[in-house]
N, C-alpha and C. Protein backbone atom coordinates (compact mmCIF):
# COMPACT_ATOMS: atom_id res chain seq x y z
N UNK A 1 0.83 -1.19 0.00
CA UNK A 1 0.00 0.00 0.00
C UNK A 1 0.88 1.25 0.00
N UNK A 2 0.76 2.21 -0.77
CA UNK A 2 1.22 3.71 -0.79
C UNK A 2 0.63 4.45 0.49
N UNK A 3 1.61 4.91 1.13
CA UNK A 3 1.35 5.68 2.11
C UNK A 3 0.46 7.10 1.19
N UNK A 4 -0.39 7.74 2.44
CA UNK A 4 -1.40 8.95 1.36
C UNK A 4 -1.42 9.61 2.57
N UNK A 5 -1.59 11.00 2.64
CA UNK A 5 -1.55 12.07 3.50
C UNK A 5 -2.58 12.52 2.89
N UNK A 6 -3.56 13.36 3.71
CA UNK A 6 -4.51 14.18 3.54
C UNK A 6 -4.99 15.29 2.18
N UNK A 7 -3.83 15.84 2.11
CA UNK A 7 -3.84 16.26 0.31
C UNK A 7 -3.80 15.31 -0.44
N UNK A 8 -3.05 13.78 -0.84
CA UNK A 8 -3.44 13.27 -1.30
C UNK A 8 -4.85 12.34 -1.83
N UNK A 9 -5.60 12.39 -0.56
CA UNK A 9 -7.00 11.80 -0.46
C UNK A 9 -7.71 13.09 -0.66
N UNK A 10 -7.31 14.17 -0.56
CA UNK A 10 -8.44 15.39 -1.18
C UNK A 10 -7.88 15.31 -2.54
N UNK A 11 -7.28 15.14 -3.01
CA UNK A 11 -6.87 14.61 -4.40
C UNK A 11 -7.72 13.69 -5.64
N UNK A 12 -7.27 12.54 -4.56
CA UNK A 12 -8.34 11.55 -5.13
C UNK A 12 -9.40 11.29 -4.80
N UNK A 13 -10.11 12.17 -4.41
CA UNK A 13 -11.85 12.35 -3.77
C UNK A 13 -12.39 13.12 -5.05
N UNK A 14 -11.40 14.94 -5.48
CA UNK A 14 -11.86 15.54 -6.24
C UNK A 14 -11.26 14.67 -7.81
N UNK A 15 -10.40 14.24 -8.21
CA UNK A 15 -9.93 13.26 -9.16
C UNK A 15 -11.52 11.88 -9.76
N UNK A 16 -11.77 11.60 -8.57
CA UNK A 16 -13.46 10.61 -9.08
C UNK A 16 -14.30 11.19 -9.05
N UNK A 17 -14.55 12.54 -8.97
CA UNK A 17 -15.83 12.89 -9.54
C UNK A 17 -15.26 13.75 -10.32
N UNK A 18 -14.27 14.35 -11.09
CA UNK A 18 -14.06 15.59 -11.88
C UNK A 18 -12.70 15.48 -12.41
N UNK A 19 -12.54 14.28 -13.31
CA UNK A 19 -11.26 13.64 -13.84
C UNK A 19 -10.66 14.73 -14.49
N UNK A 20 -11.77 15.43 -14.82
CA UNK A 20 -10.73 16.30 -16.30
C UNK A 20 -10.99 17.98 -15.98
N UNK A 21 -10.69 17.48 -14.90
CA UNK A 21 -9.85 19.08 -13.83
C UNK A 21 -8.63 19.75 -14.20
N UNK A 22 -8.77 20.57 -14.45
CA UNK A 22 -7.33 21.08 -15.07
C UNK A 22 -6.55 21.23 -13.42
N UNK A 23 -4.98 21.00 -13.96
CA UNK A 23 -4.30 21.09 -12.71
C UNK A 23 -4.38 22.08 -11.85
N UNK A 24 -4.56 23.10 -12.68
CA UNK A 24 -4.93 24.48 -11.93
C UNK A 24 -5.98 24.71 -10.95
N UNK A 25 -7.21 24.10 -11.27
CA UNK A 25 -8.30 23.71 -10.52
C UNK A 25 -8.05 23.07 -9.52
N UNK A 26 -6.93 22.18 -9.48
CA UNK A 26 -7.55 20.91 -8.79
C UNK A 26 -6.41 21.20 -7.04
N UNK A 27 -5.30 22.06 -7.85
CA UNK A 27 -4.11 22.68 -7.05
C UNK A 27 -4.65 23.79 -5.90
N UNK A 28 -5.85 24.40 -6.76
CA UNK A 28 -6.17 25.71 -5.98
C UNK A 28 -7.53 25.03 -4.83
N UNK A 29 -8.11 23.92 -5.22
CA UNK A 29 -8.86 23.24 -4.40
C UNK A 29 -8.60 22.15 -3.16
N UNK A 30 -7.06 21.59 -3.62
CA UNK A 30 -6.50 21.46 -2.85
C UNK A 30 -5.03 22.16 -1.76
N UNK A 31 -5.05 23.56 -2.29
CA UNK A 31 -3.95 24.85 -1.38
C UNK A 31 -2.87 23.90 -1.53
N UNK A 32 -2.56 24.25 -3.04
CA UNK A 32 -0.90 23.27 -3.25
C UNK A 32 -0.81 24.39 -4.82
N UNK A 33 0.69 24.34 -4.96
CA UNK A 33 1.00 24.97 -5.85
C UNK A 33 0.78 23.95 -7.04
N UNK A 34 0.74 24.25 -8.65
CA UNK A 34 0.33 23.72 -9.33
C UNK A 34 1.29 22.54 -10.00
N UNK A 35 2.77 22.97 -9.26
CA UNK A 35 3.76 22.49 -9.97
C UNK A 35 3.85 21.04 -8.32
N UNK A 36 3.59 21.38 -7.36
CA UNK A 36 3.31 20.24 -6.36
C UNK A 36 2.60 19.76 -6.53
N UNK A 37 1.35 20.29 -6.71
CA UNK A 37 -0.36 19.26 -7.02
C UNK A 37 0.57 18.54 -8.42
N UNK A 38 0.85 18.91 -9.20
CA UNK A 38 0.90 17.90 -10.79
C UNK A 38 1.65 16.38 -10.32
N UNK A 39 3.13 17.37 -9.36
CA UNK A 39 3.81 16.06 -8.71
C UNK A 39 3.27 14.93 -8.27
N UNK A 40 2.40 15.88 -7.43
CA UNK A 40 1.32 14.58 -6.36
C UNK A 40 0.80 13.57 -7.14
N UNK A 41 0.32 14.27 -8.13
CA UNK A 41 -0.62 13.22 -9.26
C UNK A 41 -0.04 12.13 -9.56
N UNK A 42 1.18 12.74 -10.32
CA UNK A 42 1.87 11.98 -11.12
C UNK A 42 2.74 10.79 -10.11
N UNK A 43 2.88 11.39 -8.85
CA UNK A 43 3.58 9.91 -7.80
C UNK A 43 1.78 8.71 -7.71
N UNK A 44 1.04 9.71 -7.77
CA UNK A 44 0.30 8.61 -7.33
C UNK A 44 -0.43 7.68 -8.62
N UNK A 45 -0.33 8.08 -9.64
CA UNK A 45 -0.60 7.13 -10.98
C UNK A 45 0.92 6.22 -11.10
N UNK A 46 2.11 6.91 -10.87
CA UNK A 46 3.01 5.44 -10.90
C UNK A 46 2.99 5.08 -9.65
N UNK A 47 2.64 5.08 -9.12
CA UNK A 47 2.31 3.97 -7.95
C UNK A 47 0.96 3.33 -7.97
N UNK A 48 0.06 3.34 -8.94
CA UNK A 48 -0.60 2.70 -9.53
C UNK A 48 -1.69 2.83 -8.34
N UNK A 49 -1.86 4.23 -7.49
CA UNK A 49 -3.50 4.17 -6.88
C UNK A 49 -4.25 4.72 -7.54
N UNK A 50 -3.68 5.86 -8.72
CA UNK A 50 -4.57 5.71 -10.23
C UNK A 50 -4.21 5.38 -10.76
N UNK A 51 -5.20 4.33 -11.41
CA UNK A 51 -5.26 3.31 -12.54
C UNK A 51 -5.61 3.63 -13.82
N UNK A 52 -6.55 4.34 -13.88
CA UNK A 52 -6.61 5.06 -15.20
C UNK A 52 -7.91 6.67 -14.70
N UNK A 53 -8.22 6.56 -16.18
CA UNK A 53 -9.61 7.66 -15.91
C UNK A 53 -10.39 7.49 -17.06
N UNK A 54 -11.32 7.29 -16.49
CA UNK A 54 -12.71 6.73 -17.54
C UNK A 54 -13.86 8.02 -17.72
N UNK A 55 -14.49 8.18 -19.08
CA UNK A 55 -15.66 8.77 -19.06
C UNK A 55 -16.70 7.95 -19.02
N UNK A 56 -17.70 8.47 -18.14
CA UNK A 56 -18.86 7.70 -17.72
C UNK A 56 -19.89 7.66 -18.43
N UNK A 57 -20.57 6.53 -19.26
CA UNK A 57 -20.78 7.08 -20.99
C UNK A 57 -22.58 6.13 -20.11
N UNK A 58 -23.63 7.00 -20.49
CA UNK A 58 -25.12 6.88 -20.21
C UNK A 58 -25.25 6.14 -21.64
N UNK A 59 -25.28 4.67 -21.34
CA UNK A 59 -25.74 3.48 -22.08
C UNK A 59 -26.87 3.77 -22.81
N UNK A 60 -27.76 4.19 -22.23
CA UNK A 60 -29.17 4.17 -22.43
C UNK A 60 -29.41 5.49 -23.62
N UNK A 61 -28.44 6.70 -23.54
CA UNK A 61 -28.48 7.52 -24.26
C UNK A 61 -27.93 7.21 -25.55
N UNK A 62 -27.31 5.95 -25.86
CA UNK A 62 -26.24 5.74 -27.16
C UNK A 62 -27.15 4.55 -27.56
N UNK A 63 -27.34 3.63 -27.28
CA UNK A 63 -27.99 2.16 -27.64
C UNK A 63 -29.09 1.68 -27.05
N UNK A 64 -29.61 0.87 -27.35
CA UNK A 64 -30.57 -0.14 -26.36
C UNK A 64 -30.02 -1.23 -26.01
N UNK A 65 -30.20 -1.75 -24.48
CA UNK A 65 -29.37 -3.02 -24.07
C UNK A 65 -29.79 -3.34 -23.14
N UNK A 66 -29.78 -4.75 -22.57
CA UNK A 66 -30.03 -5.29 -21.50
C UNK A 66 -28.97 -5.71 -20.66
N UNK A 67 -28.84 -5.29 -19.56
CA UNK A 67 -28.07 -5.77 -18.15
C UNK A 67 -28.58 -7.10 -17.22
N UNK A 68 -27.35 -7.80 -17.62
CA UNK A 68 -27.90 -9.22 -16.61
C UNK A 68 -26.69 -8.98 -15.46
N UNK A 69 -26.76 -9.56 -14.08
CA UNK A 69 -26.42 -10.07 -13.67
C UNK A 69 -26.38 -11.58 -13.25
N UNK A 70 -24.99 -12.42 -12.86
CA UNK A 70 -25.28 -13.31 -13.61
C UNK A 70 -24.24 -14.25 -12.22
N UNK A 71 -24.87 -15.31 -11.97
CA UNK A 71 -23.83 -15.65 -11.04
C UNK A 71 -23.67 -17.09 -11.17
N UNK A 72 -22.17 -17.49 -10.89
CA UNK A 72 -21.83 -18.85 -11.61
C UNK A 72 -21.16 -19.56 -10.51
N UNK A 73 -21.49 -21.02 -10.66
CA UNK A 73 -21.15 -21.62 -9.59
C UNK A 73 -20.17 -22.45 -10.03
N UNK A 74 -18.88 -23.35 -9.22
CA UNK A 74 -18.05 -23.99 -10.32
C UNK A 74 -18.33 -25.47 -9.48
N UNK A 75 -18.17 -26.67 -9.92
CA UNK A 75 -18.28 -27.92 -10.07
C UNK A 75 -17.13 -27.91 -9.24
N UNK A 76 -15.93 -27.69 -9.11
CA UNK A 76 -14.94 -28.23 -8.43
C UNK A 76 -14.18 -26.85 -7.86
N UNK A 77 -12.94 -27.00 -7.15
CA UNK A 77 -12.86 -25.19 -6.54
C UNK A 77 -11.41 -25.66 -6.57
N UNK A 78 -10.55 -25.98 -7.72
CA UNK A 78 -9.25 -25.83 -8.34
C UNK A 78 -8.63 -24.17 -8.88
N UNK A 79 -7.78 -24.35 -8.59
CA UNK A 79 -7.02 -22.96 -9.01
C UNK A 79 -7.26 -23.32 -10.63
N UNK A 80 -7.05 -24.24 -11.08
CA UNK A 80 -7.24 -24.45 -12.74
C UNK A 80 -7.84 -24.44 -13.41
N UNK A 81 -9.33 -24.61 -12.89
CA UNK A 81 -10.93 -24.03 -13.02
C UNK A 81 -11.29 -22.96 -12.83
N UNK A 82 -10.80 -22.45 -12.04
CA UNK A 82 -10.75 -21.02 -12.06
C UNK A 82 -10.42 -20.17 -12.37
N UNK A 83 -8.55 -20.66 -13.30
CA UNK A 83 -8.38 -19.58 -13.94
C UNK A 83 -8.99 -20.11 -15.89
N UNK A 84 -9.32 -20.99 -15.72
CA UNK A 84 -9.42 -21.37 -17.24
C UNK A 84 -10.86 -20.70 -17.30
N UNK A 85 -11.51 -20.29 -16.34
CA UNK A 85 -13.32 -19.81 -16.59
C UNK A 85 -12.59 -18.20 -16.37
N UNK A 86 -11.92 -17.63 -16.04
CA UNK A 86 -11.23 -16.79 -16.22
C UNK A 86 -10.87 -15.83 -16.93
N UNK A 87 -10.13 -16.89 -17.78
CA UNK A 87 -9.64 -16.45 -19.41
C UNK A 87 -10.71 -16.17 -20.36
N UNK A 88 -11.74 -17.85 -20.28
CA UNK A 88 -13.30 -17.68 -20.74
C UNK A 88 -13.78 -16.23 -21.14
N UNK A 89 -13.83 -16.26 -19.83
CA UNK A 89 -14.74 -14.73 -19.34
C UNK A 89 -13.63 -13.51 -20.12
N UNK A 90 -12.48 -13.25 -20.50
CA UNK A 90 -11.87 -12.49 -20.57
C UNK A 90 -11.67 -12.51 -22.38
N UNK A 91 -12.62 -13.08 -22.79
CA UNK A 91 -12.62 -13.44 -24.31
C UNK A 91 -13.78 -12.59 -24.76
N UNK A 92 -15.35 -12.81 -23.70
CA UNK A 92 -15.86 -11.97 -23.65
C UNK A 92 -16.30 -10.51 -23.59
N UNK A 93 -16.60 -9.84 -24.21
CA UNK A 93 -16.75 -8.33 -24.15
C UNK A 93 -17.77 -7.64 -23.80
N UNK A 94 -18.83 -8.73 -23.89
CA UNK A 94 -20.05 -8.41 -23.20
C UNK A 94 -20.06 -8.90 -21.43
N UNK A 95 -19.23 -9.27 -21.05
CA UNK A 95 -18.65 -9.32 -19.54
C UNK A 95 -18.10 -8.20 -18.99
N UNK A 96 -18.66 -7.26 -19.22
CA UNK A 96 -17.77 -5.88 -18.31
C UNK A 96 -17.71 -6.10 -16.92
N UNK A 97 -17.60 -6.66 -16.20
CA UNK A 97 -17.47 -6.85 -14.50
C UNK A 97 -17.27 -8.09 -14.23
N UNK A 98 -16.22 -8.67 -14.12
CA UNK A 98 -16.66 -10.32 -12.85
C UNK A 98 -15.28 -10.06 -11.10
N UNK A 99 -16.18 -10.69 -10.88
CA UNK A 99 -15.21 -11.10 -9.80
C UNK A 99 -16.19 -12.00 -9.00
N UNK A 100 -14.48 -12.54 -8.07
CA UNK A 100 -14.25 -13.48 -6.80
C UNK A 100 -15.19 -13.98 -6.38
N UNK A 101 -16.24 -14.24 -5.53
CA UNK A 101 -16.81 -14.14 -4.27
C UNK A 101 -16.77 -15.45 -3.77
N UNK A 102 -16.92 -15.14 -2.36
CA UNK A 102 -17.33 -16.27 -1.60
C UNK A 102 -18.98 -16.01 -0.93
N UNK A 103 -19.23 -17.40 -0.65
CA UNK A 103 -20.77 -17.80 -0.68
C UNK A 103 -21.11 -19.17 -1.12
N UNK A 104 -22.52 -18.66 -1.92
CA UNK A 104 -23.16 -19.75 -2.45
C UNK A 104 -22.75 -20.05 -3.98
N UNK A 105 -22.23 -18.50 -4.39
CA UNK A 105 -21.80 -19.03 -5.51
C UNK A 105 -20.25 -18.57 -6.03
N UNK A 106 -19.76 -18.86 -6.52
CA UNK A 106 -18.10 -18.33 -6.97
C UNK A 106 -17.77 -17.32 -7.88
N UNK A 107 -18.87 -16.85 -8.86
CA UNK A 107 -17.96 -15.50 -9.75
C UNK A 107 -19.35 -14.90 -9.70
N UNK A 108 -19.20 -13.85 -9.81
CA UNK A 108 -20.43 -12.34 -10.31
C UNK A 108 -20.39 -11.86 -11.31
N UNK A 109 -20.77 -11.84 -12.07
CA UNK A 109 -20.57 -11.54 -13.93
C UNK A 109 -21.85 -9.90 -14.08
N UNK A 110 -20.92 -9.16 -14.45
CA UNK A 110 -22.37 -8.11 -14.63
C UNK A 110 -22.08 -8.36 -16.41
N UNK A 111 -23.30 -8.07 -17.58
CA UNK A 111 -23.23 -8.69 -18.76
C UNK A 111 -23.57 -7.89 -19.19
N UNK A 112 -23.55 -6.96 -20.63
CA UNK A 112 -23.93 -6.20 -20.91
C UNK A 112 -24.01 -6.54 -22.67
N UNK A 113 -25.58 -6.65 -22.76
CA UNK A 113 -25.93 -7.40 -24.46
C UNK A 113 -26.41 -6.28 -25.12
N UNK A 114 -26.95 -6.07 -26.15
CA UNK A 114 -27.50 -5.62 -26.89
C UNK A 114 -29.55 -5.93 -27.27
N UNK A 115 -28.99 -7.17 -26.67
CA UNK A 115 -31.07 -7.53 -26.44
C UNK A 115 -30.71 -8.96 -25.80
N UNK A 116 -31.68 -9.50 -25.39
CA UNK A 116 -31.88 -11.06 -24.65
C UNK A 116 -31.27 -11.85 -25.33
N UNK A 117 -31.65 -11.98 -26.76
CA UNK A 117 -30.89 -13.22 -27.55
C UNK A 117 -29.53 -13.01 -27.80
N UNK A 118 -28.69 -12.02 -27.73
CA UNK A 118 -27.50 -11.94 -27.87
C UNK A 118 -26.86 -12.32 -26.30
N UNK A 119 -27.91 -12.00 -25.03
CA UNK A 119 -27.49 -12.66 -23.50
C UNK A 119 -27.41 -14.20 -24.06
N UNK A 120 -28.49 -14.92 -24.26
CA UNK A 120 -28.87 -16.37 -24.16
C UNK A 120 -27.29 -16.84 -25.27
N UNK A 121 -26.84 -16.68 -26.19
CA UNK A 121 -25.81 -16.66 -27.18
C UNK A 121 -24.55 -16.64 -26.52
N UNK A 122 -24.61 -15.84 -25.20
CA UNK A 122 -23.17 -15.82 -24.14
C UNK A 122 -23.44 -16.59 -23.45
N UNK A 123 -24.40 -17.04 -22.86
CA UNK A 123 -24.89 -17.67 -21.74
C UNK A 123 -24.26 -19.26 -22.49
N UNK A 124 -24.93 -19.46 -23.60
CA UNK A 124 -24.59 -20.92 -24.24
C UNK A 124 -23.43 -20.78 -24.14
N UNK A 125 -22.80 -20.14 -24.75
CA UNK A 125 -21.08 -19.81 -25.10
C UNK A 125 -20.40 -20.31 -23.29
N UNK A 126 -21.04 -19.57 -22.75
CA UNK A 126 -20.54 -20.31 -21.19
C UNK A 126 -20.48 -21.52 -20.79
N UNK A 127 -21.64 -22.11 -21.48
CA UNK A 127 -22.24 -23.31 -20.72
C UNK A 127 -21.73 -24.27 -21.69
N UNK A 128 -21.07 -24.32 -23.04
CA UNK A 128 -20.77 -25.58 -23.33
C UNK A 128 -19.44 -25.26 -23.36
N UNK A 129 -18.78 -24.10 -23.68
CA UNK A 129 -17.26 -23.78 -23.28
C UNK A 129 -16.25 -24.67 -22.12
N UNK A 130 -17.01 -25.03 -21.38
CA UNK A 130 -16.83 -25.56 -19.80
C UNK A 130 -17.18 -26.74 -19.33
N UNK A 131 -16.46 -27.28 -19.02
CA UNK A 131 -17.32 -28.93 -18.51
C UNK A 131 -17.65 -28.96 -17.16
N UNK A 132 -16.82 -27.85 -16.50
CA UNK A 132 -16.50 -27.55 -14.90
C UNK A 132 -17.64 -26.48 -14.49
N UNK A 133 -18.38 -25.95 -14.99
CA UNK A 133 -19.96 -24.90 -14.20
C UNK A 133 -20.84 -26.18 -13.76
N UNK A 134 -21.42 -25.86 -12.38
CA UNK A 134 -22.59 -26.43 -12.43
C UNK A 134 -23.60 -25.58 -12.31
N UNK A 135 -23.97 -24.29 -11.92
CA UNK A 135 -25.25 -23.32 -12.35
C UNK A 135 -24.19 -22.02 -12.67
N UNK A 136 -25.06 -21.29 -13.57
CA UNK A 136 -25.17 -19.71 -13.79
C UNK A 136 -27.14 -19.40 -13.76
N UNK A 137 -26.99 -18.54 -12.59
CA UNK A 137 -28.20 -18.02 -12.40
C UNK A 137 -28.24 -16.65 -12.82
N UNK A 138 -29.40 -16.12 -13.84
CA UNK A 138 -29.12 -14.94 -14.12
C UNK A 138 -30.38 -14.03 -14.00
N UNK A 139 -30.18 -12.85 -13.41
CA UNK A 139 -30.90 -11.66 -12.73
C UNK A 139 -31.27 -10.56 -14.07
N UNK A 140 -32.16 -10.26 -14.24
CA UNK A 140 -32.17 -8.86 -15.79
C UNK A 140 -31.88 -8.07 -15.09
N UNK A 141 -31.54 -6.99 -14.82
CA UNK A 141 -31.79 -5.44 -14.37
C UNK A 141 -32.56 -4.99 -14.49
N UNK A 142 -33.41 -4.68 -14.17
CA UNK A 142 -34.85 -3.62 -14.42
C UNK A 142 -34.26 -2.00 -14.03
N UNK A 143 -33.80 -1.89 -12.81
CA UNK A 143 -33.04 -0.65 -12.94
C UNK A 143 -31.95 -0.81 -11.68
N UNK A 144 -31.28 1.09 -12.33
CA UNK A 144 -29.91 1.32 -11.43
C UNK A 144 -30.61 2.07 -10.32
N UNK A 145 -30.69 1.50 -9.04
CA UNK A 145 -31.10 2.59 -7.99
C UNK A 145 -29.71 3.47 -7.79
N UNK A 146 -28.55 2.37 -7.43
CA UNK A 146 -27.76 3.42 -7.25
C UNK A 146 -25.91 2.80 -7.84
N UNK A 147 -26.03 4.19 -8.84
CA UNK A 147 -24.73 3.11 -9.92
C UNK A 147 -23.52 3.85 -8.90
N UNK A 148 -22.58 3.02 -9.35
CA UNK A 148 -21.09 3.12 -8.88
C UNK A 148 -20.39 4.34 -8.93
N UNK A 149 -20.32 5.07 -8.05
CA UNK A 149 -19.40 6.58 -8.43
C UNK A 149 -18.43 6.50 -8.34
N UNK A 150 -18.06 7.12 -6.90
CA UNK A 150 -16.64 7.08 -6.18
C UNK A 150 -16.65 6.71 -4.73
N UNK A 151 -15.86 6.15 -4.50
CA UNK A 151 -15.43 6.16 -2.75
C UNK A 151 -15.32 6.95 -1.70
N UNK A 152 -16.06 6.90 -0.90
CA UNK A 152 -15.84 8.76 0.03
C UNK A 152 -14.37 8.19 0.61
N UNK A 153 -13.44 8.77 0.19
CA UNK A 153 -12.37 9.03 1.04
C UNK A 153 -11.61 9.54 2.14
N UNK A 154 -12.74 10.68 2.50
CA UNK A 154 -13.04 11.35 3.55
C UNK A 154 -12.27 11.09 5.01
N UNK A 155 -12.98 9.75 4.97
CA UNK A 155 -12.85 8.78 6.59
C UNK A 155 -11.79 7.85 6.91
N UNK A 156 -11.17 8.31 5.94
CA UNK A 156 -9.80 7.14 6.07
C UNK A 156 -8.41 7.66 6.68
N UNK A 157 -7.86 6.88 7.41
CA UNK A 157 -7.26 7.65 8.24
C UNK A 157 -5.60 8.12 7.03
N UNK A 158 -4.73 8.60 7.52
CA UNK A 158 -3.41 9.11 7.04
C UNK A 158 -2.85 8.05 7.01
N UNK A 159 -2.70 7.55 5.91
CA UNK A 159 -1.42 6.41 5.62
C UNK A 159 -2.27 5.30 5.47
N UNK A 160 -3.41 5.38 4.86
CA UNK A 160 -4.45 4.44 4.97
C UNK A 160 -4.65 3.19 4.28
């Protein structure tokens, strides 16, 4: 973990909601000169606590599509099954989200199609790809109550 001091977390608080802050902005909001604020930045993207910066693009305004969530259970709980459903998944492009979990079931897939029959078309693609799934249960979205922003950073202590 990168040690972070207080300007740095007012940093990356105003950084996730207002990526494309000019340095000037972001220096005078955090009471740092512009040529220190840039520094700051730039230690903390090679140290990889920013990872990148994304525009947050309203799906619904560009295309029509359906959101599944989708959760998959594996037949056996090998490191080799896991990474080979892995790769699977990483072939996919209509898989924008999976991960880990523990529970009842082993991966979380959020899916993002273009209509149902192009879901059911991945879904197969899953299910005979694999000899090792024994369920994928899948959820539609009906809606976002509350989508993913940023992290309050706020509350975290110095060196966090």
């Amino acid at each position: 973990m990168t040690k972070l001091d207080r300007t740095d977390l007012k940093i990356l608080q105003i950084l996730q909601d207002e990526a494309r802050i000019t340095n000037q902005d972001l220096a005078e909001r955090v009471s740092l000169s512009p040529s220190s604020c840039l520094q700051r930045v730039r230690r903390l993207e090679s140290n990889g606590v920013i990872s990148a910066y994304h525009a947050k693009v309203n799906l619904a305004s560009v295309c029509r599509h359906v959101m599944c969530i989708a959760t998959v259970t594996m037949k056996n709980h090998t490191r080799e099954e896991f990474r080979a459903f892995e790769a699977l998944i990483n072939t996919i492009p209509e898989v924008v989200e999976c991960v880990t979990v523990s529970g009842e079931f082993d991966f979380f897939l959020r899916i993002i199609c273009p209509d149902m029959s192009s879901y059911l078309e991945i879904n197969e693609r899953l299910v005979s790809s694999v000899n090792y799934l024994v369920t994928i249960n899948t959820h539609v979205v009906m809606n976002e109550n509350k989508k993913f922003g940023a992290i309050d950073l706020s509350s975290l202590d110095e060196g966090g």
